[in-house]
N, C-alpha and C. Protein backbone atom coordinates (compact mmCIF):
# COMPACT_ATOMS: atom_id res chain seq x y z
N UNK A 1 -8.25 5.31 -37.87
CA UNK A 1 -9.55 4.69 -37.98
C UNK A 1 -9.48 3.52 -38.95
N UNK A 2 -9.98 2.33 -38.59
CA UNK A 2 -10.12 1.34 -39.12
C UNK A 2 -10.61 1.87 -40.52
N UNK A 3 -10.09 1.27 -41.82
CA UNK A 3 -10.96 1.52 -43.48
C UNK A 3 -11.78 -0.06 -43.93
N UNK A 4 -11.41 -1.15 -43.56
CA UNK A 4 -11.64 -1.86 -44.16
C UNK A 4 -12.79 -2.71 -43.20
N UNK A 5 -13.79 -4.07 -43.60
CA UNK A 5 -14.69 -4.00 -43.05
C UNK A 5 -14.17 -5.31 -41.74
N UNK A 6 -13.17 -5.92 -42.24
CA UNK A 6 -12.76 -6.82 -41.05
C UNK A 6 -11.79 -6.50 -40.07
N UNK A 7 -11.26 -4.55 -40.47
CA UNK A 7 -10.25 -3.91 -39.11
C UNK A 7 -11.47 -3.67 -38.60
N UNK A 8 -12.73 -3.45 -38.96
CA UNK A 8 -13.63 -2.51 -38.47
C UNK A 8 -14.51 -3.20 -37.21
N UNK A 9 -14.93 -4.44 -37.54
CA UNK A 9 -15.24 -5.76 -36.78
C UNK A 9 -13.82 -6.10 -35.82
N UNK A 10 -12.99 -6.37 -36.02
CA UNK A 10 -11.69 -6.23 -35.32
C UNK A 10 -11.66 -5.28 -34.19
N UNK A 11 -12.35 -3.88 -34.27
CA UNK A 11 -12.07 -2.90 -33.63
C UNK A 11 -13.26 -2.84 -32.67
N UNK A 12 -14.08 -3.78 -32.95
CA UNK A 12 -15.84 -3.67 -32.09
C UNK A 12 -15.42 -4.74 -31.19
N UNK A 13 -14.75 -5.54 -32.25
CA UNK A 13 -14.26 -7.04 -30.91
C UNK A 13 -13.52 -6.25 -29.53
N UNK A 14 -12.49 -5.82 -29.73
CA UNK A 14 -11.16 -5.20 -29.19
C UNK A 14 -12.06 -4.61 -27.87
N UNK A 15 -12.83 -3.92 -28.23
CA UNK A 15 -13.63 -2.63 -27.70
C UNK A 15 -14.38 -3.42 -26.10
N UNK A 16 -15.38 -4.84 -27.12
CA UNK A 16 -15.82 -5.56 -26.15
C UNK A 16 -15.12 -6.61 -25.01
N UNK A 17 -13.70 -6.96 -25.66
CA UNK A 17 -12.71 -7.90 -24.66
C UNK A 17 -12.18 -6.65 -24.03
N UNK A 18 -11.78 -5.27 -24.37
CA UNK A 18 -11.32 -4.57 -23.24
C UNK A 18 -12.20 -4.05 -21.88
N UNK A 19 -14.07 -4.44 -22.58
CA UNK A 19 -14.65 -3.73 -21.86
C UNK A 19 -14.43 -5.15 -20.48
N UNK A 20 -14.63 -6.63 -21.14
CA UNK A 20 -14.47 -7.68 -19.92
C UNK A 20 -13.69 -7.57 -19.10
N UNK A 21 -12.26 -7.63 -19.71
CA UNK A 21 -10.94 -7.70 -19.06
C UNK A 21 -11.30 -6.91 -18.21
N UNK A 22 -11.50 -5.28 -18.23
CA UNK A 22 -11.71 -4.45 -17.24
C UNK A 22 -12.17 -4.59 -16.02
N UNK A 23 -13.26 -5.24 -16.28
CA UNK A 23 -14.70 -6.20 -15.25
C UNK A 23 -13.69 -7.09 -14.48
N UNK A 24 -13.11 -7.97 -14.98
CA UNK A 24 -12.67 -9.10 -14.28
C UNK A 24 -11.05 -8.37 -13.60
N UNK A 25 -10.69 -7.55 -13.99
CA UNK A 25 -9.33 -7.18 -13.39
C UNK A 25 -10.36 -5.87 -11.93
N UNK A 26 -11.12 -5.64 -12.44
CA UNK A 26 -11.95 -5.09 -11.47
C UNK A 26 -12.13 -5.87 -9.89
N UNK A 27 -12.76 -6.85 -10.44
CA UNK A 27 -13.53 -7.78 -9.76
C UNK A 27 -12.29 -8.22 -8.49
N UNK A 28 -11.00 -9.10 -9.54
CA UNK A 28 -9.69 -9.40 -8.95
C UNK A 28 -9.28 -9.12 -7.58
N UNK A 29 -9.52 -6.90 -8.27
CA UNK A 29 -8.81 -6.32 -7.11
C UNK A 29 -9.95 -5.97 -5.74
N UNK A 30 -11.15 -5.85 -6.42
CA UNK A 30 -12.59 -5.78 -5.12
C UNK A 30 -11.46 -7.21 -4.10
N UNK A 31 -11.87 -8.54 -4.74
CA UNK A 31 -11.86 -9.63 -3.92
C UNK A 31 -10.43 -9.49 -3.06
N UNK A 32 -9.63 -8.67 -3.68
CA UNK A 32 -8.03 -9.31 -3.37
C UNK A 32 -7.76 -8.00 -1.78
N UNK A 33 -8.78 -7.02 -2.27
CA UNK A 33 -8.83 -6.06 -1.13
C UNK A 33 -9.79 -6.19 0.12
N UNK A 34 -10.64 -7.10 -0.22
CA UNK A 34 -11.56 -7.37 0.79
C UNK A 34 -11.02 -8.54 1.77
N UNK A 35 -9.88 -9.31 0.83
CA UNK A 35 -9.17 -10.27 1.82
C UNK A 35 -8.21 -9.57 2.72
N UNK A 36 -7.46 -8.45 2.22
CA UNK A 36 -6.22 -7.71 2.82
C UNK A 36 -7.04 -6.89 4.27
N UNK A 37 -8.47 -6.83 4.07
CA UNK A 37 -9.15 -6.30 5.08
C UNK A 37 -9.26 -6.68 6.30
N UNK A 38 -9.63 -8.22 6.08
CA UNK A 38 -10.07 -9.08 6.98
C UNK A 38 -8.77 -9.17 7.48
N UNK A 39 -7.53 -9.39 6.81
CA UNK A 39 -5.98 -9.02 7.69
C UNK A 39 -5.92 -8.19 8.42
N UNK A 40 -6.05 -7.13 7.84
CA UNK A 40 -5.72 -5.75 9.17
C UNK A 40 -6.69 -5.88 10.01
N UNK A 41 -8.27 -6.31 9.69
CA UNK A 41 -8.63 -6.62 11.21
C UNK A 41 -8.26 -7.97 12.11
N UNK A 42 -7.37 -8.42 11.75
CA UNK A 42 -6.89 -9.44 12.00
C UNK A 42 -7.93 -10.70 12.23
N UNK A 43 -8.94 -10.72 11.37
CA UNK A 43 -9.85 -11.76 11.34
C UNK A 43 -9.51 -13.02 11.06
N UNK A 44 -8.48 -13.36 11.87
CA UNK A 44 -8.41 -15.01 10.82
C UNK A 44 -9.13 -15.68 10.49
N UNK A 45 -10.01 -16.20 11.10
CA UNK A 45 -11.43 -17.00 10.92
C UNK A 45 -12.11 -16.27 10.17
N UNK A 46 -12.49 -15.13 9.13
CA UNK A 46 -13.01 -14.78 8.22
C UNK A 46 -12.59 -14.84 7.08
N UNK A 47 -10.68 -14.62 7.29
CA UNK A 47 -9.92 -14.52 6.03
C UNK A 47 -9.66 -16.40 5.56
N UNK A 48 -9.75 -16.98 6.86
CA UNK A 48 -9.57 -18.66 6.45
C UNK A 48 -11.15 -18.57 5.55
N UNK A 49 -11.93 -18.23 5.60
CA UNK A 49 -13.26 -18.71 5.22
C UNK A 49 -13.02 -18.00 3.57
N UNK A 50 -12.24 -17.33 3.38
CA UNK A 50 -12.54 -15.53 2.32
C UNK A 50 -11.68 -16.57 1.31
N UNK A 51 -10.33 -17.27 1.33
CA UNK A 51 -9.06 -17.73 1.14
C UNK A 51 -9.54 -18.33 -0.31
N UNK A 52 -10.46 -19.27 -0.19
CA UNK A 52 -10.53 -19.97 -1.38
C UNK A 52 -11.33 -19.31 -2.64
N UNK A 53 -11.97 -18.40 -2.40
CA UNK A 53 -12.21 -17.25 -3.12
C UNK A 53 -11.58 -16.49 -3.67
N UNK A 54 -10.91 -16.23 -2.81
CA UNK A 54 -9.65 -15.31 -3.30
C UNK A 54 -8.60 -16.14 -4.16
N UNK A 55 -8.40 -17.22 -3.51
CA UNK A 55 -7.43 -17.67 -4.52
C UNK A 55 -8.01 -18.26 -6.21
N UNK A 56 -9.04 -18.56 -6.09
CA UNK A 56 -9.98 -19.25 -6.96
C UNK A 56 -10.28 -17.74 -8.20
N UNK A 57 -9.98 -16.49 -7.84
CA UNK A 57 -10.11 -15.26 -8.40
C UNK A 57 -8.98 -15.23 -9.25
N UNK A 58 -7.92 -15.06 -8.62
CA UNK A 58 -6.41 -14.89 -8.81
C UNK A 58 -6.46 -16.52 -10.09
N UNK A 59 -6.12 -17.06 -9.96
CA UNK A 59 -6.08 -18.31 -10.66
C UNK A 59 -7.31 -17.74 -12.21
N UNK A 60 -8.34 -17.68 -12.45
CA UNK A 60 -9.06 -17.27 -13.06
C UNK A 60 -8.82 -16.71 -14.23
N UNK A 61 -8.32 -15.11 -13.01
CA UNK A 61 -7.81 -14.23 -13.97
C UNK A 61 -6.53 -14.62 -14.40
N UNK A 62 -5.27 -15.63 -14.05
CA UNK A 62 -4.48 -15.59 -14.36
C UNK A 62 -4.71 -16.59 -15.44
N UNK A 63 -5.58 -17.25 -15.95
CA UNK A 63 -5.96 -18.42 -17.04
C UNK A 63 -6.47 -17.72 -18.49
N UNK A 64 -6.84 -16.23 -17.50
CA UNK A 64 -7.66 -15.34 -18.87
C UNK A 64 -6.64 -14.71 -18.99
N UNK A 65 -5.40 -14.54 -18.68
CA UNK A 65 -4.39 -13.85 -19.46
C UNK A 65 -4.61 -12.44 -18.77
N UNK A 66 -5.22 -11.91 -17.66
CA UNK A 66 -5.28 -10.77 -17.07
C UNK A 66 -4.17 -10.00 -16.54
N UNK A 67 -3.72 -11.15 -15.52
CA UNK A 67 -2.16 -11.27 -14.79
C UNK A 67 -1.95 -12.27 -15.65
N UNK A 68 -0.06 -12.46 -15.28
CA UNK A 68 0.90 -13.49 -15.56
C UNK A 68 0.61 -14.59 -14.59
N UNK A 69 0.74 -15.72 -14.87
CA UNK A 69 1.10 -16.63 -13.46
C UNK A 69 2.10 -16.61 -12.71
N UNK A 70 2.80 -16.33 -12.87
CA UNK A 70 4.09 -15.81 -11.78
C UNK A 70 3.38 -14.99 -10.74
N UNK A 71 2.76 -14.15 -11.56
CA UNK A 71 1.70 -12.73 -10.71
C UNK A 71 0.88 -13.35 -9.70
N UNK A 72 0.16 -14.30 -10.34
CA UNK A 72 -0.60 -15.24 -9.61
C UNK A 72 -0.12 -16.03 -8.37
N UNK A 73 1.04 -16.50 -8.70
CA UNK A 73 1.66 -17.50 -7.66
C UNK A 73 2.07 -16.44 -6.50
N UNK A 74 2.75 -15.64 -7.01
CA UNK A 74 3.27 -14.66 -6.40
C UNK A 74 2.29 -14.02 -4.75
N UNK A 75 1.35 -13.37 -5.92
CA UNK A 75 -0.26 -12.95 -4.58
C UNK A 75 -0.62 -13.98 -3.86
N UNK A 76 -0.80 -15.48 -4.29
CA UNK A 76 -1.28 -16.43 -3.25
C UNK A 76 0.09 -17.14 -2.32
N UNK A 77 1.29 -16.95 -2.40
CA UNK A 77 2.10 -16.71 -1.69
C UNK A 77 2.16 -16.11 -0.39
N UNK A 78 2.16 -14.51 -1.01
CA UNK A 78 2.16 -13.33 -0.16
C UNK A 78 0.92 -13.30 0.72
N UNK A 79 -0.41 -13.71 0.60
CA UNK A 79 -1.44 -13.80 0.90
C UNK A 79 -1.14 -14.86 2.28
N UNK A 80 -1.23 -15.76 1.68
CA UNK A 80 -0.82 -16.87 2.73
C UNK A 80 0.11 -16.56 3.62
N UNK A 81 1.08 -16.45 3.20
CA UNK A 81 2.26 -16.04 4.54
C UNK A 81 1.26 -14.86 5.32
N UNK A 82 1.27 -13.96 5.34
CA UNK A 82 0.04 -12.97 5.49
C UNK A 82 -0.89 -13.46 6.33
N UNK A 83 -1.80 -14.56 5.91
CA UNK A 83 -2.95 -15.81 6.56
C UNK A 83 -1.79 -15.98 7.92
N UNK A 84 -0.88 -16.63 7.72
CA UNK A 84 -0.09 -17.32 8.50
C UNK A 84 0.10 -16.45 9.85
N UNK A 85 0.81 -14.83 9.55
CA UNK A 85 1.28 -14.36 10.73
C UNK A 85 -0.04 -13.67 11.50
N UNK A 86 -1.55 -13.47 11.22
CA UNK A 86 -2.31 -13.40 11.95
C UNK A 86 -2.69 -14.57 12.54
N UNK A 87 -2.61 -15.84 11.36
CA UNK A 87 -3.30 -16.78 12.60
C UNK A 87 -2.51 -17.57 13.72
N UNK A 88 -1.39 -17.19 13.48
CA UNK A 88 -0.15 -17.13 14.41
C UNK A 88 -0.55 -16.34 15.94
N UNK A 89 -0.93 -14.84 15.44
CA UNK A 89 -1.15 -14.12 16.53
C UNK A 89 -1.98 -14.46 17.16
């Protein structure tokens, strides 16, 4: 337990950036699963419309230090190729 009065403030901060982070790594995975959806129904024309959202999420969180950017590049990669072989089909 925090003793002193600026671990103690330190520890209320901590409390409130873990409660955000949570929210927004939340949020991330809602958006990042609702795109993988529109894949398996093979919606291309929903997931082209979903895309810049999704990527605009990913980027976000990767600016707030949520994910890495590698992480980031990585998902809008995989995503896309992904985009690609439905709207292929």
């Amino acid at each position: 337990m925090a003793n002193t009065f600026s671990a103690m403030k330190r520890a209320r901060q901590e409390e409130r950036r873990t409660d955000v982070n949570r929210m927004r790594k939340s949020r991330l995975r809602h958006q990042m699963r609702a795109f993988r959806r529109l894949l398996e129904q093979k919606d291309a024309k929903g997931a082209e419309n979903e895309i810049p959202k999704t990527f605009s999420m990913i980027d976000r969180a990767a600016k707030w230090g949520i994910i890495k950017k590698n992480t980031a590049a990585r998902y809008k990669s995989r995503l896309t190729l992904r985009l690609k072989t439905v709207a292929a089909a």
